[in-house]
C-alpha atoms as a PDB file:
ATOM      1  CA  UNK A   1       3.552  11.227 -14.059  1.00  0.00           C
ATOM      2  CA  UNK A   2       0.781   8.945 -13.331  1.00  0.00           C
ATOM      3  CA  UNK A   3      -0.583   9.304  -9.594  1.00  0.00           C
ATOM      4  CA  UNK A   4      -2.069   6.289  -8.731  1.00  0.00           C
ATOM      5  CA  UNK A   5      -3.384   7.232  -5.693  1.00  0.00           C
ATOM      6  CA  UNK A   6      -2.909  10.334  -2.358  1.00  0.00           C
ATOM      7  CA  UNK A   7      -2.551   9.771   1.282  1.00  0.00           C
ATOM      8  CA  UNK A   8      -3.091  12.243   3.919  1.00  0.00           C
ATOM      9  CA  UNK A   9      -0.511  12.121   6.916  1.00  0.00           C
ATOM     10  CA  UNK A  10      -0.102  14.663   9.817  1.00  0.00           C
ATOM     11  CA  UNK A  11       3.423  15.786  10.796  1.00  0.00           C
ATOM     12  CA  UNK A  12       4.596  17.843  12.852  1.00  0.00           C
ATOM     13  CA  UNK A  13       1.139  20.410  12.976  1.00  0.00           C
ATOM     14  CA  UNK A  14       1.267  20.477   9.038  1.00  0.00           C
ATOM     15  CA  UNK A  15      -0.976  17.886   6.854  1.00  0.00           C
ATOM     16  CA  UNK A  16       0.432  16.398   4.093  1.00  0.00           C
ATOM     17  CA  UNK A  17      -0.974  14.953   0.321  1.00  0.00           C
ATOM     18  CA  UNK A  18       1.258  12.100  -0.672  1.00  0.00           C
ATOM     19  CA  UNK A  19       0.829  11.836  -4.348  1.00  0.00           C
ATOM     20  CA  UNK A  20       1.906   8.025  -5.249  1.00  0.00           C
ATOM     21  CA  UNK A  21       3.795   8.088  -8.485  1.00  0.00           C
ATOM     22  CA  UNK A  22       5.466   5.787 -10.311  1.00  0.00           C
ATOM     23  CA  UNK A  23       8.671   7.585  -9.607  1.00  0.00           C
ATOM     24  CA  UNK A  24       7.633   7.807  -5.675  1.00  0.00           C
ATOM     25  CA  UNK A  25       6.798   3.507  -5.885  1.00  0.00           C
ATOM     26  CA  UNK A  26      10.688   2.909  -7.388  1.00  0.00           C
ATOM     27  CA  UNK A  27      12.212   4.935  -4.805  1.00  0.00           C
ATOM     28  CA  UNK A  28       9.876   3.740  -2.267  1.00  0.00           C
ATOM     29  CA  UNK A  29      10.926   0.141  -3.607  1.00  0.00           C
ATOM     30  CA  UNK A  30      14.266   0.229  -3.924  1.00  0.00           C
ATOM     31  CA  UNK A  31      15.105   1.981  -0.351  1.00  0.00           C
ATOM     32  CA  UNK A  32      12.806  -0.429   1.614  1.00  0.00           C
ATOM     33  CA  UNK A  33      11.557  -3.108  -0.739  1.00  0.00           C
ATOM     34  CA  UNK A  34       8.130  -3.168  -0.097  1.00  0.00           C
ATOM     35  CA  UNK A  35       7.363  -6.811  -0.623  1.00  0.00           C
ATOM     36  CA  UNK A  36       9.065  -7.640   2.314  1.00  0.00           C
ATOM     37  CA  UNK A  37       7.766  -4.947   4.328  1.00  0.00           C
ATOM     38  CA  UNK A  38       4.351  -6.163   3.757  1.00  0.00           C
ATOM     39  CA  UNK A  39       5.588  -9.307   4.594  1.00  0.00           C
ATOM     40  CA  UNK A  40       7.288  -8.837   7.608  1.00  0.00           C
ATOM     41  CA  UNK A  41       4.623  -6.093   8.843  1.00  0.00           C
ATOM     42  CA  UNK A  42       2.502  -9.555   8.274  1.00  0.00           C
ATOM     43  CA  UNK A  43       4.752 -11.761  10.217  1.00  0.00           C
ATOM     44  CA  UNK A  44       4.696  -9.376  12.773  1.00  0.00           C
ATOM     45  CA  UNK A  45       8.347  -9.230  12.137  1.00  0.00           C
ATOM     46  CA  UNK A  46       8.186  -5.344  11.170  1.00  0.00           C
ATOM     47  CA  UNK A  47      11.905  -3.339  11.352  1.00  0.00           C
ATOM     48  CA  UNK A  48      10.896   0.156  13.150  1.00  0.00           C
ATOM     49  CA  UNK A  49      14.012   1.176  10.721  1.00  0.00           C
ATOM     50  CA  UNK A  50      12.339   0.284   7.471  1.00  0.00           C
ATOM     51  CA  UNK A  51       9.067   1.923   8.859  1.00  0.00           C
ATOM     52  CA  UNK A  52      10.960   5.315   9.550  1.00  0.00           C
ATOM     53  CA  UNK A  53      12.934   5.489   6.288  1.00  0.00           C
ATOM     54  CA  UNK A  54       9.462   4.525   4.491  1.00  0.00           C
ATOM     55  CA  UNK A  55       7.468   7.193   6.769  1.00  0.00           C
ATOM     56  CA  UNK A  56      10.756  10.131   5.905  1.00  0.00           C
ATOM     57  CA  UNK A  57      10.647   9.302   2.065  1.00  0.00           C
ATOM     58  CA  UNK A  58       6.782   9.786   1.414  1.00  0.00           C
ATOM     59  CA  UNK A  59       6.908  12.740   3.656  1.00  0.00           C
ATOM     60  CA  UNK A  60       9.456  14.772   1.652  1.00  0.00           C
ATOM     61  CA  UNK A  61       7.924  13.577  -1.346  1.00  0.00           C
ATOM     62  CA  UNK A  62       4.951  15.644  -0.440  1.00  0.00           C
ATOM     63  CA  UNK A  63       7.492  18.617   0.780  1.00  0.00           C
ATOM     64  CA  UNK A  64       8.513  17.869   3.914  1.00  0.00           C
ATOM     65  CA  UNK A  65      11.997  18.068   5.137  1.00  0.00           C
ATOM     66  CA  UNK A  66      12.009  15.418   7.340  1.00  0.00           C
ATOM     67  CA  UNK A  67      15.649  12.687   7.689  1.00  0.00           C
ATOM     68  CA  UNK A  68      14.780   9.511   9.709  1.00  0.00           C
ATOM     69  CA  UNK A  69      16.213  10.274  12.544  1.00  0.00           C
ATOM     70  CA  UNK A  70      13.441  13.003  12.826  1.00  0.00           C
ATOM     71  CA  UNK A  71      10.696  10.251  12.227  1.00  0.00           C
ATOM     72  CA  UNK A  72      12.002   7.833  14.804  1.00  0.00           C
ATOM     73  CA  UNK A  73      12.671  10.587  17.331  1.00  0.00           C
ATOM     74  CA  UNK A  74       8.896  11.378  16.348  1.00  0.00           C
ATOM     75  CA  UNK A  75       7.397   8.221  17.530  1.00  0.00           C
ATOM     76  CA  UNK A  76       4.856   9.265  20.236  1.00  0.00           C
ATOM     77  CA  UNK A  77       5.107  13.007  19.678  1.00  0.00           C
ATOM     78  CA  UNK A  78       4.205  12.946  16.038  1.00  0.00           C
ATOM     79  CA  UNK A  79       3.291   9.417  15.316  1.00  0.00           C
ATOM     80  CA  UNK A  80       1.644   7.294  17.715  1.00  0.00           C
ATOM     81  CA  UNK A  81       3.843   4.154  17.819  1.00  0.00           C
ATOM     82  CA  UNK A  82       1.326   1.668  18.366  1.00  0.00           C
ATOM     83  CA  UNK A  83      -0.048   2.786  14.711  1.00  0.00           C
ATOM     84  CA  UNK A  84       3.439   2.566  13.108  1.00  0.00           C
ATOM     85  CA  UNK A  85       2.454  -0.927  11.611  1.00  0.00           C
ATOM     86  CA  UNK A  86      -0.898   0.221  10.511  1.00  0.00           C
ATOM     87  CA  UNK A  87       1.067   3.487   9.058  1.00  0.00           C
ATOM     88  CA  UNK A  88       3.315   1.652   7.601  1.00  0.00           C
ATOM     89  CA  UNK A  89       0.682  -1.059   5.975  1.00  0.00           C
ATOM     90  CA  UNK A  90      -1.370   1.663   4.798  1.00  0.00           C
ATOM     91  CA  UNK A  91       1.157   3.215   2.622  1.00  0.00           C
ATOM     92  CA  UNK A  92       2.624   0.473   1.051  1.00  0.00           C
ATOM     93  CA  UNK A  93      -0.963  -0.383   0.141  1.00  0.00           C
ATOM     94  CA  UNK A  94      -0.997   3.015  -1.644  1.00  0.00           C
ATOM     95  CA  UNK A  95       2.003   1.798  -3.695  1.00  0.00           C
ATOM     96  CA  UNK A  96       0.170  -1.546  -5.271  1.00  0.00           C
ATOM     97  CA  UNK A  97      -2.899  -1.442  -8.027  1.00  0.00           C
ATOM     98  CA  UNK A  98      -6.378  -1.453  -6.609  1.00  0.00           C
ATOM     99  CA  UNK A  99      -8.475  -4.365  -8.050  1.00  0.00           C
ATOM    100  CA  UNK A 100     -11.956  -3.603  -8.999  1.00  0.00           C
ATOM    101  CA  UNK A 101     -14.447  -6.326  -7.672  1.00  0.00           C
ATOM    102  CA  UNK A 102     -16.229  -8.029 -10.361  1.00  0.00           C
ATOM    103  CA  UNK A 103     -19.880  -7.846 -10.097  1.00  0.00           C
ATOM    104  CA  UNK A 104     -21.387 -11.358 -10.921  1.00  0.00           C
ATOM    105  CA  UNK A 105     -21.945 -10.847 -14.015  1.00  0.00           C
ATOM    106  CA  UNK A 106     -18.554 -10.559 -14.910  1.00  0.00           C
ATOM    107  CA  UNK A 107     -17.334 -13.710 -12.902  1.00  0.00           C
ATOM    108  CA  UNK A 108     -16.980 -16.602 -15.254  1.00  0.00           C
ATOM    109  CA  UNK A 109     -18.953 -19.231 -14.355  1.00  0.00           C
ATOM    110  CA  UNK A 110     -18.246 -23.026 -15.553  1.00  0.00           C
ATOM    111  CA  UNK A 111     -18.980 -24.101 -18.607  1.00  0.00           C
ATOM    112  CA  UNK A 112     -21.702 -27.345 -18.905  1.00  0.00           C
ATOM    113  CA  UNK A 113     -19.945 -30.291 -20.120  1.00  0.00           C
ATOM    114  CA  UNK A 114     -21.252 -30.663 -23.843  1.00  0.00           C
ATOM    115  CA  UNK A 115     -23.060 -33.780 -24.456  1.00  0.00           C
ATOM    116  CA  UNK A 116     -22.496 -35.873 -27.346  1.00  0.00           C
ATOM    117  CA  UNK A 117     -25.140 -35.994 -30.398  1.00  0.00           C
ATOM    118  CA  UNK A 118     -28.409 -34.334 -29.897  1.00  0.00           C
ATOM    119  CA  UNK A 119     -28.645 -31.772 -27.286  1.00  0.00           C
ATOM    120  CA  UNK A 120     -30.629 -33.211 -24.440  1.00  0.00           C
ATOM    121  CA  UNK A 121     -33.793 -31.283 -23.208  1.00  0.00           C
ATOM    122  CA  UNK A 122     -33.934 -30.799 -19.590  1.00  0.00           C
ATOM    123  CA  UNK A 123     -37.964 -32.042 -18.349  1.00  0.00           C
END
Protein backbone atom coordinates (compact mmCIF):
# COMPACT_ATOMS: atom_id res chain seq x y z
CA UNK A 1 0.00 0.00 0.00
CA UNK A 2 1.88 2.83 -1.37
CA UNK A 3 0.42 6.37 -0.21
CA UNK A 4 1.33 8.71 -2.60
CA UNK A 5 0.22 11.53 -0.99
CA UNK A 6 -2.68 12.93 2.27
CA UNK A 7 -5.26 15.58 2.08
CA UNK A 8 -6.87 17.23 4.91
CA UNK A 9 -10.74 17.94 4.49
CA UNK A 10 -13.25 19.19 7.17
CA UNK A 11 -16.66 17.48 7.44
CA UNK A 12 -19.13 17.77 9.36
CA UNK A 13 -16.93 19.29 12.73
CA UNK A 14 -14.47 16.25 12.28
CA UNK A 15 -11.05 16.66 10.12
CA UNK A 16 -10.12 14.13 7.99
CA UNK A 17 -6.44 12.54 6.51
CA UNK A 18 -7.12 11.19 3.08
CA UNK A 19 -4.37 8.77 2.49
CA UNK A 20 -4.12 8.43 -1.56
CA UNK A 21 -3.44 4.85 -2.39
CA UNK A 22 -3.22 3.06 -5.25
CA UNK A 23 -6.29 1.17 -4.28
CA UNK A 24 -8.11 4.68 -3.31
CA UNK A 25 -6.82 6.16 -7.24
CA UNK A 26 -8.68 2.83 -9.01
CA UNK A 27 -11.75 3.30 -7.15
CA UNK A 28 -11.51 6.93 -7.38
CA UNK A 29 -10.99 6.24 -11.26
CA UNK A 30 -13.30 3.94 -12.09
CA UNK A 31 -16.46 5.64 -10.19
CA UNK A 32 -15.73 9.15 -11.66
CA UNK A 33 -12.94 8.85 -14.19
CA UNK A 34 -10.79 11.43 -13.27
CA UNK A 35 -9.43 12.46 -16.62
CA UNK A 36 -12.52 13.84 -17.50
CA UNK A 37 -13.18 15.43 -14.33
CA UNK A 38 -10.11 17.40 -14.68
CA UNK A 39 -11.20 18.10 -17.91
CA UNK A 40 -14.49 19.20 -17.53
CA UNK A 41 -13.63 21.03 -14.06
CA UNK A 42 -11.26 22.80 -16.89
CA UNK A 43 -13.94 23.46 -19.35
CA UNK A 44 -15.85 24.78 -16.74
CA UNK A 45 -18.19 22.05 -17.63
CA UNK A 46 -17.91 20.40 -13.99
CA UNK A 47 -21.05 17.75 -13.02
CA UNK A 48 -21.89 18.79 -9.19
CA UNK A 49 -22.77 14.81 -9.32
CA UNK A 50 -19.29 13.63 -10.14
CA UNK A 51 -17.94 16.23 -7.54
CA UNK A 52 -20.22 14.70 -4.71
CA UNK A 53 -19.59 11.01 -5.45
CA UNK A 54 -15.70 12.04 -5.69
CA UNK A 55 -16.02 14.26 -2.33
CA UNK A 56 -18.27 10.84 -0.49
CA UNK A 57 -15.59 8.25 -1.72
CA UNK A 58 -12.33 9.99 -0.33
CA UNK A 59 -14.24 10.81 2.74
CA UNK A 60 -15.09 7.23 3.77
CA UNK A 61 -11.84 6.23 2.66
CA UNK A 62 -10.46 8.18 5.53
CA UNK A 63 -13.52 6.77 7.86
CA UNK A 64 -16.23 8.69 7.26
CA UNK A 65 -19.66 7.43 6.69
CA UNK A 66 -20.79 9.76 4.42
CA UNK A 67 -23.41 8.52 0.90
CA UNK A 68 -23.69 11.39 -1.67
CA UNK A 69 -26.70 12.44 -0.96
CA UNK A 70 -25.14 13.63 2.41
CA UNK A 71 -22.37 15.57 0.42
CA UNK A 72 -24.73 17.34 -1.92
CA UNK A 73 -27.21 18.10 0.85
CA UNK A 74 -23.84 19.46 2.47
CA UNK A 75 -23.11 22.08 -0.01
CA UNK A 76 -23.10 25.38 1.98
CA UNK A 77 -23.37 23.83 5.43
CA UNK A 78 -20.32 21.67 5.16
CA UNK A 79 -18.73 22.62 1.93
CA UNK A 80 -18.81 25.97 0.63
CA UNK A 81 -20.14 25.53 -2.94
CA UNK A 82 -18.31 28.13 -4.60
CA UNK A 83 -15.04 25.94 -3.62
CA UNK A 84 -16.58 22.67 -4.93
CA UNK A 85 -14.44 23.07 -8.20
CA UNK A 86 -11.35 23.98 -6.36
CA UNK A 87 -12.27 20.84 -3.93
CA UNK A 88 -12.78 18.86 -6.45
CA UNK A 89 -9.42 19.96 -8.56
CA UNK A 90 -7.45 19.62 -5.56
CA UNK A 91 -8.11 16.04 -5.00
CA UNK A 92 -7.85 14.69 -8.20
CA UNK A 93 -4.47 16.42 -8.19
CA UNK A 94 -3.69 14.21 -5.15
CA UNK A 95 -4.45 11.17 -7.35
CA UNK A 96 -1.65 11.99 -10.27
CA UNK A 97 2.43 11.77 -9.70
CA UNK A 98 4.11 14.95 -8.63
CA UNK A 99 6.97 15.91 -11.05
CA UNK A 100 10.11 17.12 -9.52
CA UNK A 101 11.44 20.35 -11.31
CA UNK A 102 14.73 19.87 -12.81
CA UNK A 103 17.27 22.24 -11.65
CA UNK A 104 19.36 23.46 -14.72
CA UNK A 105 21.73 21.36 -14.46
CA UNK A 106 19.74 18.54 -15.18
CA UNK A 107 17.90 20.13 -18.27
CA UNK A 108 19.52 18.91 -21.42
CA UNK A 109 20.73 21.48 -23.31
CA UNK A 110 21.44 21.14 -27.27
CA UNK A 111 24.11 19.59 -28.49
CA UNK A 112 26.73 21.87 -30.92
CA UNK A 113 26.57 20.67 -34.35
CA UNK A 114 30.02 18.77 -34.82
CA UNK A 115 32.15 20.23 -37.40
CA UNK A 116 33.86 18.28 -39.91
CA UNK A 117 37.85 17.64 -39.71
CA UNK A 118 39.77 19.57 -37.20
CA UNK A 119 37.93 20.99 -34.37
CA UNK A 120 37.74 24.71 -34.88
CA UNK A 121 39.07 27.05 -32.05
CA UNK A 122 36.76 29.72 -31.11
CA UNK A 123 39.11 33.43 -31.09
Amino acid sequence: MSIRQTYKMLWDGVEYEIKFTMELIETIDEAVNLMKVVQRCNNGELRITQSTKLIALVLNSAGANVTKEQVFDGLGEHIDASELGNITIEIANRCFLKTKKKSESQVKKPLRKRTRGKPSIPS
